[in-house]
Protein backbone atom coordinates (compact mmCIF):
# COMPACT_ATOMS: atom_id res chain seq x y z
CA UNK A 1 133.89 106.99 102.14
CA UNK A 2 131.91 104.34 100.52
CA UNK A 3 130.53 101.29 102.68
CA UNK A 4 131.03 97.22 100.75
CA UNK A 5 127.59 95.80 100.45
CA UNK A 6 128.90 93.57 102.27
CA UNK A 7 129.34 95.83 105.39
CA UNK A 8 125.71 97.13 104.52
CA UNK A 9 123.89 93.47 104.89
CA UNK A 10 125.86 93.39 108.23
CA UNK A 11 124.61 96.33 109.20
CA UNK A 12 121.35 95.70 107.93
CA UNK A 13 121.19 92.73 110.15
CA UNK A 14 121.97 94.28 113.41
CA UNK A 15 119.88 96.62 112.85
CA UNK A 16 117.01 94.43 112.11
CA UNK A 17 118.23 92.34 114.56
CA UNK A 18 117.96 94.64 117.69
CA UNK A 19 114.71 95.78 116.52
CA UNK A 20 112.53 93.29 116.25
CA UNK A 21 109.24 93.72 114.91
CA UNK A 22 106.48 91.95 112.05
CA UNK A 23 104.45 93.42 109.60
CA UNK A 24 101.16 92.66 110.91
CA UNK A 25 102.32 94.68 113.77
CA UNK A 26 102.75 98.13 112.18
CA UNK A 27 100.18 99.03 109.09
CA UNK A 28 96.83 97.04 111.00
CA UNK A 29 94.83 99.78 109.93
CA UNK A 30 95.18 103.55 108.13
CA UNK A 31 95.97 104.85 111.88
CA UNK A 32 98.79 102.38 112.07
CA UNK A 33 100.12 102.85 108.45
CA UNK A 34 99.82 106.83 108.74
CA UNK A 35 101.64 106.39 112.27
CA UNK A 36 104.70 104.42 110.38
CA UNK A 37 104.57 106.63 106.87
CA UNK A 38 104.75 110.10 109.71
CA UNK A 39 108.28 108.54 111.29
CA UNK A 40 109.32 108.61 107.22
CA UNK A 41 108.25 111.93 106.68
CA UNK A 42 109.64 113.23 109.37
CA UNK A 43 113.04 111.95 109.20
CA UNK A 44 113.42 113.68 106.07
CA UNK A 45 111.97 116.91 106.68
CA UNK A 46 113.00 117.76 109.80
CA UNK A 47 116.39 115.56 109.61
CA UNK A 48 115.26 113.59 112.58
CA UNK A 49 116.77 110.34 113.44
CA UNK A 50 114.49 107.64 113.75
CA UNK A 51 114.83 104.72 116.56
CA UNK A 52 115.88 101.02 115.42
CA UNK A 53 111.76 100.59 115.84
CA UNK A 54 111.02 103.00 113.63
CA UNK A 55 113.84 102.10 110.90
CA UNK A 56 112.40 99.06 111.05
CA UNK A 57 109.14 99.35 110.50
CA UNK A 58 110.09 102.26 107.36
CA UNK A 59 111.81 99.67 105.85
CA UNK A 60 109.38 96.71 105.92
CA UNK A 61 106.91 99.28 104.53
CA UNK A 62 109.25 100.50 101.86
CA UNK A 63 109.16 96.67 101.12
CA UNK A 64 105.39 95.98 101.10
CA UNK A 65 105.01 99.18 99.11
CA UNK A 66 107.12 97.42 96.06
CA UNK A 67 105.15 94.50 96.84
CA UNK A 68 102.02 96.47 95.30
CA UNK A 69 104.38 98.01 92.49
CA UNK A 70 105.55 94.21 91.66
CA UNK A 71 102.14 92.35 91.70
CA UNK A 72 100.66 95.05 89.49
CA UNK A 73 103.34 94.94 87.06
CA UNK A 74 102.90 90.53 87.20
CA UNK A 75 99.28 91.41 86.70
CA UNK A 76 99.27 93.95 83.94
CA UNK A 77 101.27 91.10 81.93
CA UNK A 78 98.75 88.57 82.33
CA UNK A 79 95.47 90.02 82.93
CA UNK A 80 95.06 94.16 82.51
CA UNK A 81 91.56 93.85 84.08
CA UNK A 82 92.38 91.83 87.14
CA UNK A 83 93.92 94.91 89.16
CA UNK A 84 92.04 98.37 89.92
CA UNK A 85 95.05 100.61 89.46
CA UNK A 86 97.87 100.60 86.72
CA UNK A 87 101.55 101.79 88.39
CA UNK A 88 103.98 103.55 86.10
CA UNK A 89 107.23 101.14 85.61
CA UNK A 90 109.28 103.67 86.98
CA UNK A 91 107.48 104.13 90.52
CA UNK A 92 109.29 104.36 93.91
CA UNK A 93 108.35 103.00 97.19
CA UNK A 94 108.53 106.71 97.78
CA UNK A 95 105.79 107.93 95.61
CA UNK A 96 103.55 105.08 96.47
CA UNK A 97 104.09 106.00 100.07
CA UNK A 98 103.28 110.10 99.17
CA UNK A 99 100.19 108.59 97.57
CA UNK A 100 99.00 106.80 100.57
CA UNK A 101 99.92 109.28 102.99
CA UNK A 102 97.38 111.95 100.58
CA UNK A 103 94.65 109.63 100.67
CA UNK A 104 94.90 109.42 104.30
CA UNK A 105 94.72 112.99 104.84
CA UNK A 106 91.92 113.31 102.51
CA UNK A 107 89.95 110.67 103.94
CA UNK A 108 90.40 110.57 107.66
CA UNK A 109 87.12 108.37 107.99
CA UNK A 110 89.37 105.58 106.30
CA UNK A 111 91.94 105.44 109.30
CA UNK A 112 90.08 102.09 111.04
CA UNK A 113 89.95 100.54 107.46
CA UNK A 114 92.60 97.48 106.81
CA UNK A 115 96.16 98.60 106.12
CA UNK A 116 95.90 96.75 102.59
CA UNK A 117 92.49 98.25 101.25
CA UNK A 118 93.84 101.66 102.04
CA UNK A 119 97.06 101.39 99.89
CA UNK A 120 94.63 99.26 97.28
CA UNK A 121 92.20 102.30 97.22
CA UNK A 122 94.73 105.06 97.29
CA UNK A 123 96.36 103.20 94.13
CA UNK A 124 93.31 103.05 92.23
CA UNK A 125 92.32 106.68 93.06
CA UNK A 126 95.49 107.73 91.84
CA UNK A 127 96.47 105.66 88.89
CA UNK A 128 92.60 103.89 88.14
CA UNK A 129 93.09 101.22 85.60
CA UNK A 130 90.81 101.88 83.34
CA UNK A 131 90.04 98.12 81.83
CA UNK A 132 89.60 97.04 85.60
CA UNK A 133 86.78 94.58 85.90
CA UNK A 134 85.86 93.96 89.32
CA UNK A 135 84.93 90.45 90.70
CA UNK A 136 81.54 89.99 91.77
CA UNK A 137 82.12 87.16 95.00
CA UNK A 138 80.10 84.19 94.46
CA UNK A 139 77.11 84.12 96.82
């Protein structure tokens, strides 16, 4: 049987609702976004249910991961050289998350770097733009 969208956002909300949590809490660092990406993982492979905590933090991750897909597409339009990697239009949340969760086990010396540099990195090693010009800060 098929669920309304509208008993989906309902559901949605209690779920999000009974498991409170905040971004900041749950990718701090490559040891904190490995921990959240390993609940993913293993949901699907081993079929495991996850707790409302872990749904949770899955999804908001899911969501930051387009975030990365969305600003790179924004960027490509106005300015190909102002972001190191270049994201095919058709990427998932899904693949960005496989390509994260590679760098991480290639580089465990990364795992106390910030969440955000890690995905940023793992992008660009993956898909490096190649008319990227990095900013030199001003001194």
């Amino acid at each position: 049987m098929k669920s309304s969208p509208a008993l989906q956002i309902v559901l949605a909300a209690l779920l999000l609702a009974t498991a409170p949590i905040h971004a900041a809490e749950v990718w701090t660092n490559g040891s904190t976004l490995s921990e959240v990406i390993s609940y993913d993982l293993q949901s699907h492979a081993k079929n495991k249910h996850l707790t409302a905590y872990e749904t949770n933090a899955v999804c908001l991750l899911m969501g930051y991961f387009r975030g990365f897909a969305e600003a790179a597409a924004v960027a490509s339009h106005f300015d190909a050289t102002s972001m190191p990697f270049f994201l095919p239009d058709t990427i998932t949340g899904a693949q960005i998350e496989q390509v994260v969760y590679k760098f991480l086990t290639d580089n465990p010396d990364k795992m106390t770097e910030p969440g955000d540099a890690i995905v940023v990195a793992a992008l660009a090693e993956e898909f490096p733009n190649p008319s990227f010009t990095p900013v030199t800060p001003k001194q």
